[in-house]
N, C-alpha and C. Protein backbone atom coordinates (compact mmCIF):
# COMPACT_ATOMS: atom_id res chain seq x y z
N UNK A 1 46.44 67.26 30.01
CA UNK A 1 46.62 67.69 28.65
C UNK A 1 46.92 66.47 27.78
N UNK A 2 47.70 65.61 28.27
CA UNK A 2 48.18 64.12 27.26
C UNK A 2 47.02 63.64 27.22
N UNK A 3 45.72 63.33 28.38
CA UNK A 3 44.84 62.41 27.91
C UNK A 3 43.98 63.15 27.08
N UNK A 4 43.73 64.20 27.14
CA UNK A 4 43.03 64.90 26.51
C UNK A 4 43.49 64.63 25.19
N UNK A 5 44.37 64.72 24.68
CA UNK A 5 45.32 64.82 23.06
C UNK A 5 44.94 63.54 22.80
N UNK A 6 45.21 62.87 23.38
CA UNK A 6 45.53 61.43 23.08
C UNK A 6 43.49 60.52 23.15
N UNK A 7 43.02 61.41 23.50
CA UNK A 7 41.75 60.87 23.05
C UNK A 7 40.79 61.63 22.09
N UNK A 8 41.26 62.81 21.27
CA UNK A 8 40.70 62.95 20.15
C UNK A 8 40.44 62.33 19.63
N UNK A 9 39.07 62.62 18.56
CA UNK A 9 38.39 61.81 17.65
C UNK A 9 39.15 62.44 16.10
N UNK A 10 39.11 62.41 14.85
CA UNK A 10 39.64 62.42 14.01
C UNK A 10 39.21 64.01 13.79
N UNK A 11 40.10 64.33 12.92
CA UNK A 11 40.84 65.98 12.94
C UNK A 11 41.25 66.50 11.66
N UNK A 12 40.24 67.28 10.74
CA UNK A 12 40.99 67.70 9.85
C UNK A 12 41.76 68.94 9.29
N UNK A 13 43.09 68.67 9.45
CA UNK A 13 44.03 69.73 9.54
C UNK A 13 44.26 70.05 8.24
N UNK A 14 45.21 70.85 7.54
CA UNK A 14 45.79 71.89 6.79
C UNK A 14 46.15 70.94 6.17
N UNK A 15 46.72 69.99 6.18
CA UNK A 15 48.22 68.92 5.52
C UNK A 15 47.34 67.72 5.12
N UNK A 16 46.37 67.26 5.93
CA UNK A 16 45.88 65.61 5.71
C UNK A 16 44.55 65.77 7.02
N UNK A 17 43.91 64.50 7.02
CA UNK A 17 42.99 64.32 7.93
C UNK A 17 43.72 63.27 8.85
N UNK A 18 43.85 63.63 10.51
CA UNK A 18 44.44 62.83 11.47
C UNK A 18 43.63 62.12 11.84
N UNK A 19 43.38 60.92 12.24
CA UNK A 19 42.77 59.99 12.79
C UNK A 19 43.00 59.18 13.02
N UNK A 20 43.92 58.96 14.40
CA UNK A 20 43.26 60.03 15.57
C UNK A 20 44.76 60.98 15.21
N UNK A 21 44.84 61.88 15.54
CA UNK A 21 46.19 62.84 15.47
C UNK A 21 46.89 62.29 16.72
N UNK A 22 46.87 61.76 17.42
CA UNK A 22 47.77 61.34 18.60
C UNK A 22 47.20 60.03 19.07
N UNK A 23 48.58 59.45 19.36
CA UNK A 23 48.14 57.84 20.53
C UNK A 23 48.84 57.63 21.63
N UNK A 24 48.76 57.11 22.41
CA UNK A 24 49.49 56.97 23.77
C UNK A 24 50.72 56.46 23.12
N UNK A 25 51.58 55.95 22.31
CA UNK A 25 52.43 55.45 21.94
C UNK A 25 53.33 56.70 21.02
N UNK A 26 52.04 57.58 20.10
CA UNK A 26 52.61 58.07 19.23
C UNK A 26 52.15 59.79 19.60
N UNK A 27 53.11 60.34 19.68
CA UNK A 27 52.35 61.58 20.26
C UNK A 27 52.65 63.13 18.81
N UNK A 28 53.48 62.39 17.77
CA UNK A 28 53.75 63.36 16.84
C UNK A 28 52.58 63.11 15.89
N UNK A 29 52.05 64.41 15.55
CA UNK A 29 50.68 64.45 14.82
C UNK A 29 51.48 63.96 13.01
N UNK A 30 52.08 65.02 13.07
CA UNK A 30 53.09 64.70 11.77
C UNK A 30 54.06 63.58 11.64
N UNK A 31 54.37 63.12 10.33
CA UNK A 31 55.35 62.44 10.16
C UNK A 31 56.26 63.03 9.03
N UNK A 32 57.71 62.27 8.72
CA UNK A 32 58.25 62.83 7.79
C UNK A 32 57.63 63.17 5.92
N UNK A 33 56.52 61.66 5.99
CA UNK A 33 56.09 61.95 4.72
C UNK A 33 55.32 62.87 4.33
N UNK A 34 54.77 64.27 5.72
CA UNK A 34 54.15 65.10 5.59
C UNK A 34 55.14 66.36 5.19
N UNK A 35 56.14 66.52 5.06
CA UNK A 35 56.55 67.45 4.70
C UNK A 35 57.09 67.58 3.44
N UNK A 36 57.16 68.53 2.41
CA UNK A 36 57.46 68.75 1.03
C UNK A 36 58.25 70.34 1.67
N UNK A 37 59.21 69.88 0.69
CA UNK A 37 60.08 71.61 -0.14
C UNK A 37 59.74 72.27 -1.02
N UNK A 38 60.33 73.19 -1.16
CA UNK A 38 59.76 73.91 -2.06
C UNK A 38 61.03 75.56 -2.38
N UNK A 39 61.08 76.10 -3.43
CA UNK A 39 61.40 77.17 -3.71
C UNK A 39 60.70 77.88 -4.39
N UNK A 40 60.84 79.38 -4.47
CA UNK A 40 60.13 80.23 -4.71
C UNK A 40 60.82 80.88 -6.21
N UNK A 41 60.40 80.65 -7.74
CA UNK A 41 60.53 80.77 -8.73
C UNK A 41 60.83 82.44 -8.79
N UNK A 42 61.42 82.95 -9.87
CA UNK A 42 61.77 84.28 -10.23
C UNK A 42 60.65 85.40 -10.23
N UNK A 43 59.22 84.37 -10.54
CA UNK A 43 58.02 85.43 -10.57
C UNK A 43 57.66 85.37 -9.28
N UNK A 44 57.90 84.45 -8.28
CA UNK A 44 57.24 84.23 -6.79
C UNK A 44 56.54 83.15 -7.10
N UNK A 45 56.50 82.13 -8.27
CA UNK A 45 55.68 80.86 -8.29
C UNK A 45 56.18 80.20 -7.04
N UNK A 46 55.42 79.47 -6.15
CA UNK A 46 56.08 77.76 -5.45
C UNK A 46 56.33 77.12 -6.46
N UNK A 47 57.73 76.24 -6.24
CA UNK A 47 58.04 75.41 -6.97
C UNK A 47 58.34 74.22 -6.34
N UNK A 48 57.68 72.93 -6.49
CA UNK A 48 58.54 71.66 -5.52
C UNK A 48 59.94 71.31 -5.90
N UNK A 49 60.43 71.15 -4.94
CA UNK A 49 61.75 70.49 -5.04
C UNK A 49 61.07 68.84 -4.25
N UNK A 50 61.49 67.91 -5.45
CA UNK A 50 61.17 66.41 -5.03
C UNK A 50 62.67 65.95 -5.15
N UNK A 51 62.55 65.09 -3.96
CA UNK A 51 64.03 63.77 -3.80
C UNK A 51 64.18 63.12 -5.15
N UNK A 52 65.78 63.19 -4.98
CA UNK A 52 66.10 62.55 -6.30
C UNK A 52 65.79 61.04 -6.56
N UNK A 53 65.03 60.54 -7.19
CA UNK A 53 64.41 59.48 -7.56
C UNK A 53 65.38 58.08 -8.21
């Protein structure tokens, strides 16, 4: 299963395009800069919540 993962060709997911999504070194497809917050406004809008700058 690892070599298999770890020799994909490039991958395009939901969030970004991986390429390659895994390496023998690095086995998390994601990183932290892939994730955003968010709350859900009074009408049900998404709303981002961004780090305070």
């Amino acid at each position: 299963m690892r070599d298999a993962l770890e020799n994909l060709g490039a991958y395009e997911g939901l969030i970004r395009t991986y390429d390659p999504p895994f390496r023998p070194d690095h086995h998390d497809a994601l990183t932290a800069a892939d994730f955003r917050t968010a709350r859900y406004g009074q009408d049900g809008t998404i709303i981002p919540i961004r780090p305070e700058e």
